[in-house]
C-alpha atoms as a PDB file:
ATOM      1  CA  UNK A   1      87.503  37.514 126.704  1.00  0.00           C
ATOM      2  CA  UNK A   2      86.549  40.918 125.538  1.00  0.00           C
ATOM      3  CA  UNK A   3      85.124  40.644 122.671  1.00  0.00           C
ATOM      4  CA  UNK A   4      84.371  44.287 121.276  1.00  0.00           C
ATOM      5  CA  UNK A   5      86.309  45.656 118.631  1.00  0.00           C
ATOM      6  CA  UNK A   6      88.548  48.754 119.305  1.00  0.00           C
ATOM      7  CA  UNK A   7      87.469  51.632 116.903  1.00  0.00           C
ATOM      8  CA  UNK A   8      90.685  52.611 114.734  1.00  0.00           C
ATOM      9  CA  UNK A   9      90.314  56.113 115.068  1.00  0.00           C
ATOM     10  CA  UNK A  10      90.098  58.956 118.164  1.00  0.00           C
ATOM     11  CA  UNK A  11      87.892  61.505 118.472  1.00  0.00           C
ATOM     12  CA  UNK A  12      90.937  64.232 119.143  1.00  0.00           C
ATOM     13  CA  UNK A  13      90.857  65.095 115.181  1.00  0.00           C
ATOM     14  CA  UNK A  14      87.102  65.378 115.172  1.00  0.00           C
ATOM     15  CA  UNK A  15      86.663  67.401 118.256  1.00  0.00           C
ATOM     16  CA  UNK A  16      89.478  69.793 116.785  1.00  0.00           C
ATOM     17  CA  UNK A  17      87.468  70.313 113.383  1.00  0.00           C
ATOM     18  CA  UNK A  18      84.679  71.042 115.093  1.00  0.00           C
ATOM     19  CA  UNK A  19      86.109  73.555 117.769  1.00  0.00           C
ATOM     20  CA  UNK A  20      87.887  74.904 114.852  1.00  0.00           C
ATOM     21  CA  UNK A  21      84.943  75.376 112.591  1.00  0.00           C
ATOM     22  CA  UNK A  22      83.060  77.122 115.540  1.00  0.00           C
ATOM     23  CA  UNK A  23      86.125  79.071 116.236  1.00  0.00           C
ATOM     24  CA  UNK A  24      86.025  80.635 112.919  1.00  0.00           C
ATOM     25  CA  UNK A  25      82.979  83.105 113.183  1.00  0.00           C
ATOM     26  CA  UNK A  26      84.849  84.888 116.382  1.00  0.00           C
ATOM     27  CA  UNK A  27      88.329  84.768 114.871  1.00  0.00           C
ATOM     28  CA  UNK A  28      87.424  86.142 111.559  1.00  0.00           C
ATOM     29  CA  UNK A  29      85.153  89.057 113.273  1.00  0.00           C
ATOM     30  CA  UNK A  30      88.374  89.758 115.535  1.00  0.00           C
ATOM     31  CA  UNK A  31      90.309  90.040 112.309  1.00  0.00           C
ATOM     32  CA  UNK A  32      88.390  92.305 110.580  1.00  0.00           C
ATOM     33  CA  UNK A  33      88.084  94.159 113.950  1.00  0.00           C
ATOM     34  CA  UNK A  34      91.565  94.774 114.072  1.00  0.00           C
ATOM     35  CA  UNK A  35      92.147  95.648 110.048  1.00  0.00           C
ATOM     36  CA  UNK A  36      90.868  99.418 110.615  1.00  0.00           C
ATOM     37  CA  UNK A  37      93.812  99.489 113.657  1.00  0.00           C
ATOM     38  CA  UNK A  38      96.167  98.276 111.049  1.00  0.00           C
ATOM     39  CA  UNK A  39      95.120 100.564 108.225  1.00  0.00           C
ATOM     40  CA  UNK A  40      95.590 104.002 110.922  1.00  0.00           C
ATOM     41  CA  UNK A  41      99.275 102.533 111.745  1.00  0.00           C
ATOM     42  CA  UNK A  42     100.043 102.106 108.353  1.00  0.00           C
ATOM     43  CA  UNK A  43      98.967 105.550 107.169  1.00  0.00           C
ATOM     44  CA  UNK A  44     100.776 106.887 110.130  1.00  0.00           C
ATOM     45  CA  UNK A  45     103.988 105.142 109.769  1.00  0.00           C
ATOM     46  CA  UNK A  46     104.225 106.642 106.168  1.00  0.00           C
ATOM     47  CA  UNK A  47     102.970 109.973 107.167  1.00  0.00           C
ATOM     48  CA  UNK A  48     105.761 109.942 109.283  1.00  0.00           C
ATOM     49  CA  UNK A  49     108.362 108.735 106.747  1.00  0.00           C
ATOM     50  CA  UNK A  50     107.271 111.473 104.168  1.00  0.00           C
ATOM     51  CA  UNK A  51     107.417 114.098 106.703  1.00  0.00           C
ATOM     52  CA  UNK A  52     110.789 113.295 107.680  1.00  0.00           C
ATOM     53  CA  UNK A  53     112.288 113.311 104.193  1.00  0.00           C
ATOM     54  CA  UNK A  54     110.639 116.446 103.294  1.00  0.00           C
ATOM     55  CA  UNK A  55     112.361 117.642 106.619  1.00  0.00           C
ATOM     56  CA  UNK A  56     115.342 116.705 105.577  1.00  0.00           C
ATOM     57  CA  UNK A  57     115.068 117.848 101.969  1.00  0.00           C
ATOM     58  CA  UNK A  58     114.563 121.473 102.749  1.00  0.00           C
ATOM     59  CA  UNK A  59     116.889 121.629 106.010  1.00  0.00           C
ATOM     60  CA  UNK A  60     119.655 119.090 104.911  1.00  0.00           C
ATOM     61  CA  UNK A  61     122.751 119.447 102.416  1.00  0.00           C
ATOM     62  CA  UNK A  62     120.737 118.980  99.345  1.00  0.00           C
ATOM     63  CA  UNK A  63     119.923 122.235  99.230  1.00  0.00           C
ATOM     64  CA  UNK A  64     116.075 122.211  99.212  1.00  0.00           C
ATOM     65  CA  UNK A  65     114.060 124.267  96.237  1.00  0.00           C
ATOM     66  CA  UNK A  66     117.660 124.505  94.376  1.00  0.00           C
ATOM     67  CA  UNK A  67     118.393 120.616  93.745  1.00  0.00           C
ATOM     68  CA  UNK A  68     114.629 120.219  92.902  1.00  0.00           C
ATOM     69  CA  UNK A  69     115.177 122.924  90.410  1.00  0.00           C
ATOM     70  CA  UNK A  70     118.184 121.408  88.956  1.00  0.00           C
ATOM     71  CA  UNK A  71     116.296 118.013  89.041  1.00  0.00           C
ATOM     72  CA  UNK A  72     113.439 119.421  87.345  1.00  0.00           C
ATOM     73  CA  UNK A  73     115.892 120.874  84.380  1.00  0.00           C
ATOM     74  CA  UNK A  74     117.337 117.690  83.596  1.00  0.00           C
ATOM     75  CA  UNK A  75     114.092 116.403  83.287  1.00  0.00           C
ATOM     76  CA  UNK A  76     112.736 118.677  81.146  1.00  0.00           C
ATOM     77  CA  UNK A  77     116.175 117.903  79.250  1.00  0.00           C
ATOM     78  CA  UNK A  78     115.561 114.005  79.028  1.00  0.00           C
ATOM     79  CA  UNK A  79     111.829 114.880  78.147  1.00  0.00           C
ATOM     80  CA  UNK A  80     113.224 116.893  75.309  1.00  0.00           C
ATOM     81  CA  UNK A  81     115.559 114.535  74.105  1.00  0.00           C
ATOM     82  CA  UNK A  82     113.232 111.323  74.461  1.00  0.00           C
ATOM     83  CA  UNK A  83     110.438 113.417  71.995  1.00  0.00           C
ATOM     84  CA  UNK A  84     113.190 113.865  69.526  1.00  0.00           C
ATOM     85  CA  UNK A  85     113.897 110.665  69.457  1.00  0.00           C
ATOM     86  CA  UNK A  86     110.324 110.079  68.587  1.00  0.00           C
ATOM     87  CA  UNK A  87     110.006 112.175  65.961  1.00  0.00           C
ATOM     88  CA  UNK A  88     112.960 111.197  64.023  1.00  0.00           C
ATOM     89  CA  UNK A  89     111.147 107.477  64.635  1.00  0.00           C
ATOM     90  CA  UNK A  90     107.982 108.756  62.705  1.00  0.00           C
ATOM     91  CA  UNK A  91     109.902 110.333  60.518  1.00  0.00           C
ATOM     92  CA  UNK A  92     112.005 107.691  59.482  1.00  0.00           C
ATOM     93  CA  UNK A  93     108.586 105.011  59.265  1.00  0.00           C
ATOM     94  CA  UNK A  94     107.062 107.585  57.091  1.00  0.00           C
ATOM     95  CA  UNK A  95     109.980 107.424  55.008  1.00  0.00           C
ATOM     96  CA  UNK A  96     109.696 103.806  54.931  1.00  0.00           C
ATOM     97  CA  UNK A  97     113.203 103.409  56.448  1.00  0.00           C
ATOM     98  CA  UNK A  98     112.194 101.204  59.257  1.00  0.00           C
ATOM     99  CA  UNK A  99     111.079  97.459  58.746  1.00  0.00           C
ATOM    100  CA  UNK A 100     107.375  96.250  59.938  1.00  0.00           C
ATOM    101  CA  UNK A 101     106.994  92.990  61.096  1.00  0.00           C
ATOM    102  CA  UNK A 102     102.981  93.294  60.585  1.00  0.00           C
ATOM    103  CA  UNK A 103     104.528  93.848  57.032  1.00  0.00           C
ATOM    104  CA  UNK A 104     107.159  91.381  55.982  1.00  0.00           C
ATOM    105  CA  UNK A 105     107.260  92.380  52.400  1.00  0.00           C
ATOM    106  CA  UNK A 106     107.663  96.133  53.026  1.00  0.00           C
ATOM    107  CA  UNK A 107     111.900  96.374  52.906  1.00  0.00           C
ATOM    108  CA  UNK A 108     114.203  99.037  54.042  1.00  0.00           C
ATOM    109  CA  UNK A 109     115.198 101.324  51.244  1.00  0.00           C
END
């Protein structure tokens, strides 16, 4: 009786890869349509946020300019202390107290 043979696959997948393929062009314009739009609420969002703490620096119970000064000395403090460290490093390579693994041979006195 029927003699044909029955093809083993649909056309559904190929019909969908080619809808999607010419569905590409519009969705990736509409993308980078909408990246500008994305950008402005991003800037705004954090615009917002760094407004708000800044509001809140100078008005809240932190005590505005003060605590920044205060910050800013112990800063200054740790900056100080971190470049003595450093020197006494130099100073103590230029002694030749401190091992160098470039330099295996050179030992600590």
């Amino acid at each position: 009786m029927g003699g044909g043979v029955r093809p083993t696959t649909s056309w559904r997948p190929v019909v969908a890869a080619a809808l999607a393929v010419c569905a590409l062009p519009v969705v990736l314009t509409l993308a980078a349509l909408c990246l500008p739009l994305l950008c402005c609420a991003v800037a705004a969002v954090r615009f917002r946020r760094v407004r708000r703490r800044r509001m809140r620096g100078c008005c809240g119970a932190t005590g505005g300019w003060r605590a920044e000064t205060i910050d800013a000395g112990d800063r200054l403090r740790l900056l100080h202390k971190y470049l003595e460290d450093q020197m006494e490093l130099v100073a103590a390579d230029d002694a030749g107290e401190l091992l160098d693994p470039a330099k295996p041979w050179r030992e600590k006195k």
